[in-house]
C-alpha atoms as a PDB file:
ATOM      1  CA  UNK A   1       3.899  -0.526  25.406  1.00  0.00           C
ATOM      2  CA  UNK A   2       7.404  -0.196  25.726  1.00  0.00           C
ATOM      3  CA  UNK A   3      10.025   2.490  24.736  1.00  0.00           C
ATOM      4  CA  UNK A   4      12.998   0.786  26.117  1.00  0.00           C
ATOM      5  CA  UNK A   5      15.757  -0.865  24.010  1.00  0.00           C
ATOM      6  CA  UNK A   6      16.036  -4.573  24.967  1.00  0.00           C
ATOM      7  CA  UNK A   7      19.803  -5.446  24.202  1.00  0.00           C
ATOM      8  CA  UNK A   8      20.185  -8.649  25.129  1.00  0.00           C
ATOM      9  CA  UNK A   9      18.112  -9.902  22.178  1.00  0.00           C
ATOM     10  CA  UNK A  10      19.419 -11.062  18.956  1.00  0.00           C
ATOM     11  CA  UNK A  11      19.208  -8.159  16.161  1.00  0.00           C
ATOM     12  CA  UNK A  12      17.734 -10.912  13.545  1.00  0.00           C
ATOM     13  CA  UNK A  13      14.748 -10.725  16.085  1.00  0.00           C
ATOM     14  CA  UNK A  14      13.975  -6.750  15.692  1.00  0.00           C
ATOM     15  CA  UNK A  15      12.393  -5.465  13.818  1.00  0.00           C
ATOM     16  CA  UNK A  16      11.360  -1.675  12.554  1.00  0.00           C
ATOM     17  CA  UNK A  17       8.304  -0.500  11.099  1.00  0.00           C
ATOM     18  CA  UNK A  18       7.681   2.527   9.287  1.00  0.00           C
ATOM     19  CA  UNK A  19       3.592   3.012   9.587  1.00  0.00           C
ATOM     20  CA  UNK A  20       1.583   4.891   7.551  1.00  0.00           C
ATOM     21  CA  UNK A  21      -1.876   5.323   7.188  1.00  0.00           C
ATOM     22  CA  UNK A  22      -4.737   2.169   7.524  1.00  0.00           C
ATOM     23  CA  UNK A  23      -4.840  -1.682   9.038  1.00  0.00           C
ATOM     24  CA  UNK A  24      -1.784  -2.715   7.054  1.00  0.00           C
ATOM     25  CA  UNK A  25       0.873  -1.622   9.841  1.00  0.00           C
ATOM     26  CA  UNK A  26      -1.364  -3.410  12.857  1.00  0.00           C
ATOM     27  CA  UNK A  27      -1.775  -6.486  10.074  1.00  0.00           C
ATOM     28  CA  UNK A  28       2.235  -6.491   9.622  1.00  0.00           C
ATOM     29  CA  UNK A  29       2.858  -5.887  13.422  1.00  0.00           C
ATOM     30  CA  UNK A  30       0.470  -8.744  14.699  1.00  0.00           C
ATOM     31  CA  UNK A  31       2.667 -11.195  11.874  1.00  0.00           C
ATOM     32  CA  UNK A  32       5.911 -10.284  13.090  1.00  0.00           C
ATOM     33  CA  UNK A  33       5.021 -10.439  16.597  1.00  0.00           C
ATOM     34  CA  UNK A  34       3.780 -14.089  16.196  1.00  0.00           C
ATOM     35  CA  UNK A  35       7.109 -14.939  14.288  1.00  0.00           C
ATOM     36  CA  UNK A  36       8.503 -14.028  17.642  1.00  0.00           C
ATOM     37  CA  UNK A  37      10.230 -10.405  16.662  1.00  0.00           C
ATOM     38  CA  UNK A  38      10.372  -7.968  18.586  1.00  0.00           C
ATOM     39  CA  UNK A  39       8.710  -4.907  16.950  1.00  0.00           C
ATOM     40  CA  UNK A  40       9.623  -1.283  17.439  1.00  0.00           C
ATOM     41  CA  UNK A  41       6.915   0.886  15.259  1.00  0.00           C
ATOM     42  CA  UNK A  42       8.189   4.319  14.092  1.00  0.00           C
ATOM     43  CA  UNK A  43       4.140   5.952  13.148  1.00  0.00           C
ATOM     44  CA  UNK A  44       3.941   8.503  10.675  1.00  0.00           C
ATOM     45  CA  UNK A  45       2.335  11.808  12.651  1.00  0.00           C
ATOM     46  CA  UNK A  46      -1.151  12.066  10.867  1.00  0.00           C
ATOM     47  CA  UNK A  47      -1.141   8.911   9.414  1.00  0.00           C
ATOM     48  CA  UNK A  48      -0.311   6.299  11.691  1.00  0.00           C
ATOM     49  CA  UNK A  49      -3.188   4.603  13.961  1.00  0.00           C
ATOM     50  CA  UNK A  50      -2.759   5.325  17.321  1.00  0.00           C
ATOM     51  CA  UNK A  51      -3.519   1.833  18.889  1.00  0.00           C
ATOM     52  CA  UNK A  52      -0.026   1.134  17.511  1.00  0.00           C
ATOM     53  CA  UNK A  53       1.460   2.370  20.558  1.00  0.00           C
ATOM     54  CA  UNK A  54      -0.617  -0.479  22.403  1.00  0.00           C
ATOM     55  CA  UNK A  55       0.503  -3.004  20.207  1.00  0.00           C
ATOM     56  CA  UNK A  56       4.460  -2.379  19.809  1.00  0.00           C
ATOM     57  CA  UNK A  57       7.074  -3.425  21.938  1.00  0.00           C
ATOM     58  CA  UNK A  58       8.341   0.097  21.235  1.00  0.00           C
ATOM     59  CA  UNK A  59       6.784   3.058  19.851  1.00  0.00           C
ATOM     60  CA  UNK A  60       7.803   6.518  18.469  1.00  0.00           C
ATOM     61  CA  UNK A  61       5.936   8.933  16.527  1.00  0.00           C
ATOM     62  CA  UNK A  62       7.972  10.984  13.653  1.00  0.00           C
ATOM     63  CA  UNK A  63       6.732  13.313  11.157  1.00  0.00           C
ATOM     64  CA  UNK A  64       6.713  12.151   7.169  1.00  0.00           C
ATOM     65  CA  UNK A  65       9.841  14.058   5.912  1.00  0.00           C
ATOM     66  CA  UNK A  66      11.590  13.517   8.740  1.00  0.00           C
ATOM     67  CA  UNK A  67      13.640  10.049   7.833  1.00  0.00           C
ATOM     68  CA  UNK A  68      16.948  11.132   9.744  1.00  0.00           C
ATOM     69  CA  UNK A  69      14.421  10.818  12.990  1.00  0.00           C
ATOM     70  CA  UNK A  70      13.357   7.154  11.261  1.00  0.00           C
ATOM     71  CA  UNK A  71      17.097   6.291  11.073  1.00  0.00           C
ATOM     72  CA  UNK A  72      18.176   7.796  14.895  1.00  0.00           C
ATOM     73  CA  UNK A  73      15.284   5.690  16.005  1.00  0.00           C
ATOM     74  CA  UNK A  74      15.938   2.525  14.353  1.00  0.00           C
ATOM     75  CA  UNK A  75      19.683   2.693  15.326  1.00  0.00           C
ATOM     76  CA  UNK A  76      19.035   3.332  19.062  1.00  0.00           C
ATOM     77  CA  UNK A  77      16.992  -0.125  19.064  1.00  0.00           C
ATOM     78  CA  UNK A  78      19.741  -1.528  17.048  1.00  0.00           C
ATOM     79  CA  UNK A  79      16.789  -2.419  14.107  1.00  0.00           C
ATOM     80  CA  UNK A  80      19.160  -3.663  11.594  1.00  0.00           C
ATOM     81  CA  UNK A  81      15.924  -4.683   9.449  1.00  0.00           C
ATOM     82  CA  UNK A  82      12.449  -2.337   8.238  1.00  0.00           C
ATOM     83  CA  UNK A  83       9.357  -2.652   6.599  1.00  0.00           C
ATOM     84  CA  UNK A  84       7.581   0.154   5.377  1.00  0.00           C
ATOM     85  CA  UNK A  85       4.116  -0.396   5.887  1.00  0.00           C
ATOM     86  CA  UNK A  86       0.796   1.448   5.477  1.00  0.00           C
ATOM     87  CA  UNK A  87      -0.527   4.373   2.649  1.00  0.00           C
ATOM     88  CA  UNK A  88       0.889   8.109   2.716  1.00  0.00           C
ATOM     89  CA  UNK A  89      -1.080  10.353   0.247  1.00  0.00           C
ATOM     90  CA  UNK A  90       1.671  11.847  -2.382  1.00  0.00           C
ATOM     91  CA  UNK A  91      -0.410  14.534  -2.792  1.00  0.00           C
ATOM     92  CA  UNK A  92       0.434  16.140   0.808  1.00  0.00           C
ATOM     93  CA  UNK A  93       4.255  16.468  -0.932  1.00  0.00           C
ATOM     94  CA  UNK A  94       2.697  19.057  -3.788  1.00  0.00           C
ATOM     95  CA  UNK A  95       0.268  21.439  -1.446  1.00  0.00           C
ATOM     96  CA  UNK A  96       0.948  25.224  -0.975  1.00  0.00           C
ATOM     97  CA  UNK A  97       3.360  25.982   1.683  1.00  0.00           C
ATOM     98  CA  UNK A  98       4.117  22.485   1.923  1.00  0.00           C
ATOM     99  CA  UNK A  99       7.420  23.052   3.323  1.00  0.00           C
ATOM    100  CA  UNK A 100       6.117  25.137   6.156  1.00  0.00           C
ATOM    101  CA  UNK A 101       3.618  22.260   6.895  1.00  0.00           C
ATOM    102  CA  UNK A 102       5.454  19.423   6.378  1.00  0.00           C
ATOM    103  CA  UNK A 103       8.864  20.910   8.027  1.00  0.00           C
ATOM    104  CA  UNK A 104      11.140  17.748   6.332  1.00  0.00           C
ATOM    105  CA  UNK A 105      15.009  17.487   7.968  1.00  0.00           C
ATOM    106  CA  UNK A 106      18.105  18.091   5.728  1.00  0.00           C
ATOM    107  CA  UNK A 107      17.835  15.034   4.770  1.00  0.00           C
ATOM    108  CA  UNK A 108      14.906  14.378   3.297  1.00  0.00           C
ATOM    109  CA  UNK A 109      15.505  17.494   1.164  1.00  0.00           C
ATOM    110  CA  UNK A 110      18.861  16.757   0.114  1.00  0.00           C
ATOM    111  CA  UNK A 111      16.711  13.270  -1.009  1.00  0.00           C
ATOM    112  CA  UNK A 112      13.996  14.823  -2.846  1.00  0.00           C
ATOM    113  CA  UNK A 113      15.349  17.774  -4.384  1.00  0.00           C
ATOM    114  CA  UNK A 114      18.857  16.935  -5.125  1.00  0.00           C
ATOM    115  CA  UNK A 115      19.319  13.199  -5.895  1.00  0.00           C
ATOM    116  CA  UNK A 116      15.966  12.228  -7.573  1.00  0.00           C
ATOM    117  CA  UNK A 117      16.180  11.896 -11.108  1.00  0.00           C
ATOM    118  CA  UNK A 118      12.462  11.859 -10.675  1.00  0.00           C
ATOM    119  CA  UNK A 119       9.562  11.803  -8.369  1.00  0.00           C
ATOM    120  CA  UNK A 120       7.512   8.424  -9.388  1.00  0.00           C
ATOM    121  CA  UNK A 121       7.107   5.818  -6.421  1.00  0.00           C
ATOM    122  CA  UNK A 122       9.379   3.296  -7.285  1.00  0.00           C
ATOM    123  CA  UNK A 123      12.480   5.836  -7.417  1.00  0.00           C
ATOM    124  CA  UNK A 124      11.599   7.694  -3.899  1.00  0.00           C
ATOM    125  CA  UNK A 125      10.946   4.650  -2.194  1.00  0.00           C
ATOM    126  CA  UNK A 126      14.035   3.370  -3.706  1.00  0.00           C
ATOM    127  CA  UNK A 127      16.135   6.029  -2.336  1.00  0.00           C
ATOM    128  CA  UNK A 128      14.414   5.389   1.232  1.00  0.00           C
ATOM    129  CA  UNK A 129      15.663   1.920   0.831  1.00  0.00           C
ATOM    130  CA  UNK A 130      19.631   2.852  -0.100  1.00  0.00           C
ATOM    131  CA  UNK A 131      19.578   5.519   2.616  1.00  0.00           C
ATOM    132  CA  UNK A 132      18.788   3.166   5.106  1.00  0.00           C
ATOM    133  CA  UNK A 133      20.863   0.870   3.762  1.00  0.00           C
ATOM    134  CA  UNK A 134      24.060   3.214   3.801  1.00  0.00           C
ATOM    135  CA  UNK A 135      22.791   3.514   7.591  1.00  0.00           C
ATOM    136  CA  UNK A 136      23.217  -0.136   8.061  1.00  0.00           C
ATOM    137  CA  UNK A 137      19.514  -1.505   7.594  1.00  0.00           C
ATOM    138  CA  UNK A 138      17.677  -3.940   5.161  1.00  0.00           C
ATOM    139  CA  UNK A 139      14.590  -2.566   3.801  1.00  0.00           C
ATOM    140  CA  UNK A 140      12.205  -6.362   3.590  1.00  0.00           C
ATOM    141  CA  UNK A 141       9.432  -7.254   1.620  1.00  0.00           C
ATOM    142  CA  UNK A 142       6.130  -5.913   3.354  1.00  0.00           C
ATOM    143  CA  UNK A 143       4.689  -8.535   3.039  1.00  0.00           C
ATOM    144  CA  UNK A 144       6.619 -10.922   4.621  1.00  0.00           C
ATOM    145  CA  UNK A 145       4.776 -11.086   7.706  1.00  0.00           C
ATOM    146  CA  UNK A 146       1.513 -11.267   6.338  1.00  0.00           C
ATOM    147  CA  UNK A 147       1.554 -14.026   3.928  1.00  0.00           C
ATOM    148  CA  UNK A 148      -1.814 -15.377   4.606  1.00  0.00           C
ATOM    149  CA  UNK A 149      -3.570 -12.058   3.540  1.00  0.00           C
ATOM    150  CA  UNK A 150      -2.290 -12.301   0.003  1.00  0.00           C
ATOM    151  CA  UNK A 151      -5.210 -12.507  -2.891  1.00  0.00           C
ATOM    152  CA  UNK A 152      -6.170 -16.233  -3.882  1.00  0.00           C
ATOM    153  CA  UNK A 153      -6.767 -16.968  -7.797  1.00  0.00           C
ATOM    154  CA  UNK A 154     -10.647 -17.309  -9.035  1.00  0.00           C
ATOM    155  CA  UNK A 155     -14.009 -15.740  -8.222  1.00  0.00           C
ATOM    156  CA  UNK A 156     -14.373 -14.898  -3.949  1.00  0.00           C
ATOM    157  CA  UNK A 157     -17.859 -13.786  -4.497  1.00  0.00           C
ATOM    158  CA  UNK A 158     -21.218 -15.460  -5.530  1.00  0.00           C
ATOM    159  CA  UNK A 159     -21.695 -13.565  -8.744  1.00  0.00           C
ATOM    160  CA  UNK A 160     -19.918 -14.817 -11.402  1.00  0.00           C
ATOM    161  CA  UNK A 161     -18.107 -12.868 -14.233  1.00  0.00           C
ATOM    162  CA  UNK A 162     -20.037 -12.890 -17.634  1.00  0.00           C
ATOM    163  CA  UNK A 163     -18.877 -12.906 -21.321  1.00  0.00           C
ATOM    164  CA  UNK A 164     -18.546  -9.426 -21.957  1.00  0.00           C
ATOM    165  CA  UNK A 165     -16.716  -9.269 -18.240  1.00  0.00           C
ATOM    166  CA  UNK A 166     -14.281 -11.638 -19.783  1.00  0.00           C
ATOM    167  CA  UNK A 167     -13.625  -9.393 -22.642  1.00  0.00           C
ATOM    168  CA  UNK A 168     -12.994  -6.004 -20.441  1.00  0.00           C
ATOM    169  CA  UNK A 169     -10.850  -7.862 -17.987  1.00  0.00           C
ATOM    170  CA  UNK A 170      -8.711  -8.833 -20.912  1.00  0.00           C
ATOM    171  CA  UNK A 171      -9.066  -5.318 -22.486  1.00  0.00           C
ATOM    172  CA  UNK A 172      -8.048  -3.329 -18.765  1.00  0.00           C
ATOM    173  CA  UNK A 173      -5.499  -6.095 -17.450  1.00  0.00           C
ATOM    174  CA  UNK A 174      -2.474  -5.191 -20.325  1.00  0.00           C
ATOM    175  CA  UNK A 175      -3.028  -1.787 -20.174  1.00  0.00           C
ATOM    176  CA  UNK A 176      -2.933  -1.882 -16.112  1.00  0.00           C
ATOM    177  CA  UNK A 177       0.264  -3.918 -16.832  1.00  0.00           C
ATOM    178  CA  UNK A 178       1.350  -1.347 -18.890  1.00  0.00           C
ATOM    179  CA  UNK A 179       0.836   1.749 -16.501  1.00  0.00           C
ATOM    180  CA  UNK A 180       2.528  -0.376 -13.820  1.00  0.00           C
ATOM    181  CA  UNK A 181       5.428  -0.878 -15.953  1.00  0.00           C
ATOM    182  CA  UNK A 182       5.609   2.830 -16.406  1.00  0.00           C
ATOM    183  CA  UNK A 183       4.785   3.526 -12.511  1.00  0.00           C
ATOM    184  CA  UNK A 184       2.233   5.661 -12.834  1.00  0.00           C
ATOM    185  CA  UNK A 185      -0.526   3.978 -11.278  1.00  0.00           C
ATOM    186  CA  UNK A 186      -1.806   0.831 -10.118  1.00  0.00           C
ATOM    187  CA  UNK A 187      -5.321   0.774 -11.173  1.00  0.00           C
ATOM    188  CA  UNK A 188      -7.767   1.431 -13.846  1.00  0.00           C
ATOM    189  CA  UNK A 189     -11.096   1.690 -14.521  1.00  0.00           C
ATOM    190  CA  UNK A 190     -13.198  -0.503 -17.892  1.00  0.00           C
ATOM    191  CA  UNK A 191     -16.121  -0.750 -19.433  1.00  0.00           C
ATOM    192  CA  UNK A 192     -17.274  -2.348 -22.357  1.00  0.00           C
ATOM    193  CA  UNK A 193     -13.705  -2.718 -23.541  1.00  0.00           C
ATOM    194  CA  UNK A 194     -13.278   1.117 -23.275  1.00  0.00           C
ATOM    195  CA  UNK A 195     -11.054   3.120 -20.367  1.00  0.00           C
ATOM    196  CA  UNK A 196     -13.159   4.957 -18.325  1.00  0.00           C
ATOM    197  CA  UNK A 197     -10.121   6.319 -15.960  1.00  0.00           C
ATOM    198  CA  UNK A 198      -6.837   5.872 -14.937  1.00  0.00           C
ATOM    199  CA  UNK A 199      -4.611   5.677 -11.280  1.00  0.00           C
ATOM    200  CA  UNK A 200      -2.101   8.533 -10.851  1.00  0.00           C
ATOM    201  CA  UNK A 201      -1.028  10.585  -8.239  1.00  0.00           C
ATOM    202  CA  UNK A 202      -4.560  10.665  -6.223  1.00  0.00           C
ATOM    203  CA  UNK A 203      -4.622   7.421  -5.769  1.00  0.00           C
ATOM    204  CA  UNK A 204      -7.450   4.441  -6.055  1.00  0.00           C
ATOM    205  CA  UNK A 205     -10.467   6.122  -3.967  1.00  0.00           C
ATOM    206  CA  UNK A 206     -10.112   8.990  -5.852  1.00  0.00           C
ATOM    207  CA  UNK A 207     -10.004   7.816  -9.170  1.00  0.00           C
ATOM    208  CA  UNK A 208     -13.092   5.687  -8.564  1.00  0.00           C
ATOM    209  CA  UNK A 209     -14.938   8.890  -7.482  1.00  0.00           C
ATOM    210  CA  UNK A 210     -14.022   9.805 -10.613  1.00  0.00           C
ATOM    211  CA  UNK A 211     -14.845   6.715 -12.868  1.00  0.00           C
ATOM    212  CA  UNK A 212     -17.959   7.035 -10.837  1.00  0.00           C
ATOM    213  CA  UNK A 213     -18.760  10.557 -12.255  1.00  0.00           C
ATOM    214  CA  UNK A 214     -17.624   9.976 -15.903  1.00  0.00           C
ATOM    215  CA  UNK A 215     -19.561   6.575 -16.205  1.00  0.00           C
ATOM    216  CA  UNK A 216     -22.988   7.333 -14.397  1.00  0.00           C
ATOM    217  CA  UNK A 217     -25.083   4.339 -15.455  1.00  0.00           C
ATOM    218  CA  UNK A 218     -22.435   2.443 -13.643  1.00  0.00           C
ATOM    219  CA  UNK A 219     -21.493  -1.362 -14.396  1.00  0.00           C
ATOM    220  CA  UNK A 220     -17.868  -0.684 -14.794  1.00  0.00           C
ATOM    221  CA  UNK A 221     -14.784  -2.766 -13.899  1.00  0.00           C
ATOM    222  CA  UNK A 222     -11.780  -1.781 -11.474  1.00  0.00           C
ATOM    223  CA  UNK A 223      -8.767  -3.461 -12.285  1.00  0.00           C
ATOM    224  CA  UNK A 224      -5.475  -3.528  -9.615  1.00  0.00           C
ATOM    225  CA  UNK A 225      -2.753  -4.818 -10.611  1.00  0.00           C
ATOM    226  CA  UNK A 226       1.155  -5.479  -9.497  1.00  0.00           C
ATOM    227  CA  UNK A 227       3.891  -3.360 -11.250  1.00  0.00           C
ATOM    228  CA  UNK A 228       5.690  -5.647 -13.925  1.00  0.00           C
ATOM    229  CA  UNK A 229       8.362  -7.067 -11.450  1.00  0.00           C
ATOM    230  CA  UNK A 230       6.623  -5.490  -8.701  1.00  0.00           C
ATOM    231  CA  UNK A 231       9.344  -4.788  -5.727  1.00  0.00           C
ATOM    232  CA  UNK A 232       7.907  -6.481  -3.320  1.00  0.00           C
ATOM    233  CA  UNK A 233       9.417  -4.211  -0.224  1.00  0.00           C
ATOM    234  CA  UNK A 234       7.038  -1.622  -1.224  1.00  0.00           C
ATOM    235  CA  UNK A 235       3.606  -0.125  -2.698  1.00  0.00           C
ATOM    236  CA  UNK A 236       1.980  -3.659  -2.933  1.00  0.00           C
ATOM    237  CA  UNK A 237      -1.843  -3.118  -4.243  1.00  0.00           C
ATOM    238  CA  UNK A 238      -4.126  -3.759  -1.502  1.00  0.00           C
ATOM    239  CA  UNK A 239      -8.197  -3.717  -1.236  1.00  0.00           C
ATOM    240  CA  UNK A 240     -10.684  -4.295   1.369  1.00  0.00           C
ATOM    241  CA  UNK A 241     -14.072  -3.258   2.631  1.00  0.00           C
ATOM    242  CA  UNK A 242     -13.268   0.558   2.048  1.00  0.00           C
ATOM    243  CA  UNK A 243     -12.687  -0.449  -1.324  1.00  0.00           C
ATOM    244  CA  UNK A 244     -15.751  -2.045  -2.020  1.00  0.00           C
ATOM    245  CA  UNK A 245     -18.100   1.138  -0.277  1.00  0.00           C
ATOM    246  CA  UNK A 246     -16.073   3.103  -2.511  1.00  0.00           C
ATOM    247  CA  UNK A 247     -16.902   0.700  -5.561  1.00  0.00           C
ATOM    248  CA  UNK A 248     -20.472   0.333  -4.380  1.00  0.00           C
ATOM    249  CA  UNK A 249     -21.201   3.842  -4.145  1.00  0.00           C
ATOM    250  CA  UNK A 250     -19.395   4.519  -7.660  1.00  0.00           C
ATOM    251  CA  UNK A 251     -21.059   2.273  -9.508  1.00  0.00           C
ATOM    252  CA  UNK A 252     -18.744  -0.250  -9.996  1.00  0.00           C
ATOM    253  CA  UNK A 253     -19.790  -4.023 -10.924  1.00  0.00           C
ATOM    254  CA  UNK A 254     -16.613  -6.043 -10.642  1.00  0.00           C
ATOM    255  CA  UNK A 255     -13.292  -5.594  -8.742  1.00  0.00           C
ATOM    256  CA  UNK A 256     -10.087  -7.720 -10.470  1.00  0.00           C
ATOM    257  CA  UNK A 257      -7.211  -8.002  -8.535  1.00  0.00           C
ATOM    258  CA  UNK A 258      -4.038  -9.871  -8.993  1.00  0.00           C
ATOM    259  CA  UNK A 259      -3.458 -13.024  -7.000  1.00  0.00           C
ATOM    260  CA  UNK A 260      -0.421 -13.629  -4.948  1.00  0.00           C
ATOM    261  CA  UNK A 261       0.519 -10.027  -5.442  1.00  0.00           C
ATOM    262  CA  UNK A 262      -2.342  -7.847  -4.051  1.00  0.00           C
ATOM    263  CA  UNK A 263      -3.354  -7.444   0.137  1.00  0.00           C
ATOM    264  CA  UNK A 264      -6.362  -8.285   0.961  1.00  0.00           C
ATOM    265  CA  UNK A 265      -7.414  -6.398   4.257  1.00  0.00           C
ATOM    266  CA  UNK A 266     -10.623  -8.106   6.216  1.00  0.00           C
ATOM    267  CA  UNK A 267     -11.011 -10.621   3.400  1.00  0.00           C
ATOM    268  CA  UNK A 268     -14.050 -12.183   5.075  1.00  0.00           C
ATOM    269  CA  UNK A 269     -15.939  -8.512   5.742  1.00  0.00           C
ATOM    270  CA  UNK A 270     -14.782  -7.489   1.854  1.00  0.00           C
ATOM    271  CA  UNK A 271     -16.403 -10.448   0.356  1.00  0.00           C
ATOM    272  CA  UNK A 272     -19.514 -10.290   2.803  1.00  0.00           C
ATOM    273  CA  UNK A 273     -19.569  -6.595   1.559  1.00  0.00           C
ATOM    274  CA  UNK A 274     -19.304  -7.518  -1.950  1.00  0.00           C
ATOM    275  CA  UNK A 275     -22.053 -10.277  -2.074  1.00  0.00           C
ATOM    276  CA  UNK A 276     -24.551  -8.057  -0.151  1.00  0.00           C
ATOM    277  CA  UNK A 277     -23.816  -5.195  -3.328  1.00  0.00           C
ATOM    278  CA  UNK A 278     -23.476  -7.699  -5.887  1.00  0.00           C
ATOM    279  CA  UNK A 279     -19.861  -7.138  -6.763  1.00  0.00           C
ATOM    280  CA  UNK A 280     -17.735  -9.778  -8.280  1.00  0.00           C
ATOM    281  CA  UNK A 281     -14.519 -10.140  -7.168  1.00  0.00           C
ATOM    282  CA  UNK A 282     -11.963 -11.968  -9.153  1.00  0.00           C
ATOM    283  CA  UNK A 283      -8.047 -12.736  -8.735  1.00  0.00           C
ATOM    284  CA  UNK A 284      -6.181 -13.223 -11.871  1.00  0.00           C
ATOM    285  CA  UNK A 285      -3.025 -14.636 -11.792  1.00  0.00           C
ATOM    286  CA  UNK A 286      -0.634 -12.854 -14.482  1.00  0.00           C
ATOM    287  CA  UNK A 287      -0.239 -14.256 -17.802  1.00  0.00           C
END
């Protein structure tokens, strides 16, 4: 691991990654690298896994609300592109004291307080992506790097979906659509052509501890879908074997997911999971 700027490589062949929380950053990091960029990781404090420092040509921690420390970063490597990468619970943003806690720069205050005309994914990340933009870098599509990992169309796991499966896929997918379209979640929870729970600000594990609780004799259907022209250069819907443990535990007997638009993390170890708790796993391409 490197901290050093390299400056007689060509800026199309840097790259800067914002890391969150989970595999996704290492996934998007091992991609790049192979493309033959060279990667400097900025890792979330608290969020960001540690054997990213190993990985990176260069590595720098930074705190959440701290995006003028993202931007100094990226411009002393001369990163002229950036993916954001990895999951950062919204919640933290809405605790007690969270200013004390989360100590964000000027500004990332001046960002969320003064020049959000609300607080729903698609519009902070947004902002993210014109501030670094005013600052000279691209925001990319995070999944650029990581192609491969994208969900294939039709059943991944032995057991097959049945009639009535058919019928609450069909039910849940326009509705997920529809929730998407309104960005207020990504995910929602069927059965028997009724909704059992709904994705908002907790996000997915959450809400199937809770579709878990409300629908104890289990059998119920998680569907994840992409936002109605889902930006791809952030929030893409991903599942892997911490999804199904969460499903398994909950209850759940079928995961739907949208092909070419969700992440699939460990797809081999998520459908090995799956089979050995009977879970079907479906992508659906849109319709």
């Amino acid at each position: 691991m490197s901290s050093t700027i390299e400056t007689d490589e060509p800026s199309l062949r840097k790259l800067g990654i914002i890391a969150g929380a989970g595999r996704f950053p290492l996934m998007v990091l091992e991609g790049a690298q192979k493309a033959g960029c060279h990667v400097t990781v900025v890792g979330l404090r608290g969020l960001a896994d540690a054997i990213l420092a190993d990985r990176a040509d260069a590595f720098f921690w930074a705190g959440l609300p701290r995006l003028s420390r993202w931007i100094r970063i990226l411009k002393r490597n001369r990163i002229q592109r950036v993916i954001l990468a990895g999951s950062v619970k919204k919640t933290s943003m809405y605790g007690r004291f969270r200013l004390l806690r989360l100590l964000p720069d000027l500004r990332s205050l001046r960002i969320w307080f003064f020049e959000l005309a609300d607080k729903r994914n698609d519009t902070v990340l947004g902002a993210i992506a014109n501030e670094f933009a005013r600052n000279g870098i691209i925001m990319e599509e995070c999944v650029k790097y990581s192609t491969e990992h994208m969900a294939p169309a039709g059943v991944l796991s032995k057991r097959q979906p049945s009639e009535a499966d058919a019928r609450d896929i069909e039910f849940g997918w326009h509705l997920a659509k529809e929730m998407g379209r309104l960005d207020i979640g990504q995910s929602i929870a069927i059965k028997e052509t009724e909704v059992i729970a709904v994705e908002a600000i907790e996000g997915t594990d959450r809400m199937i501890e809770r579709a878990g609780q409300l629908c104890s004799r289990g059998g119920w259907t998680l569907i994840k879908v992409a936002k109605p022209n889902q930006d791809m250069r952030f929030d893409v819907p991903t599942v892997g074997p911490e999804t199904i443990a969460k499903l398994k535990e909950n209850g759940a007997r079928m995961l739907v997911i949208e092909a070419g638009k969700t992440l699939i993390v460990d797809r081999e170890q998520m459908i090995a999971h799956a089979n050995a708790a009977g879970i079907i796993i479906l992508g659906r391409e849109d319709q």
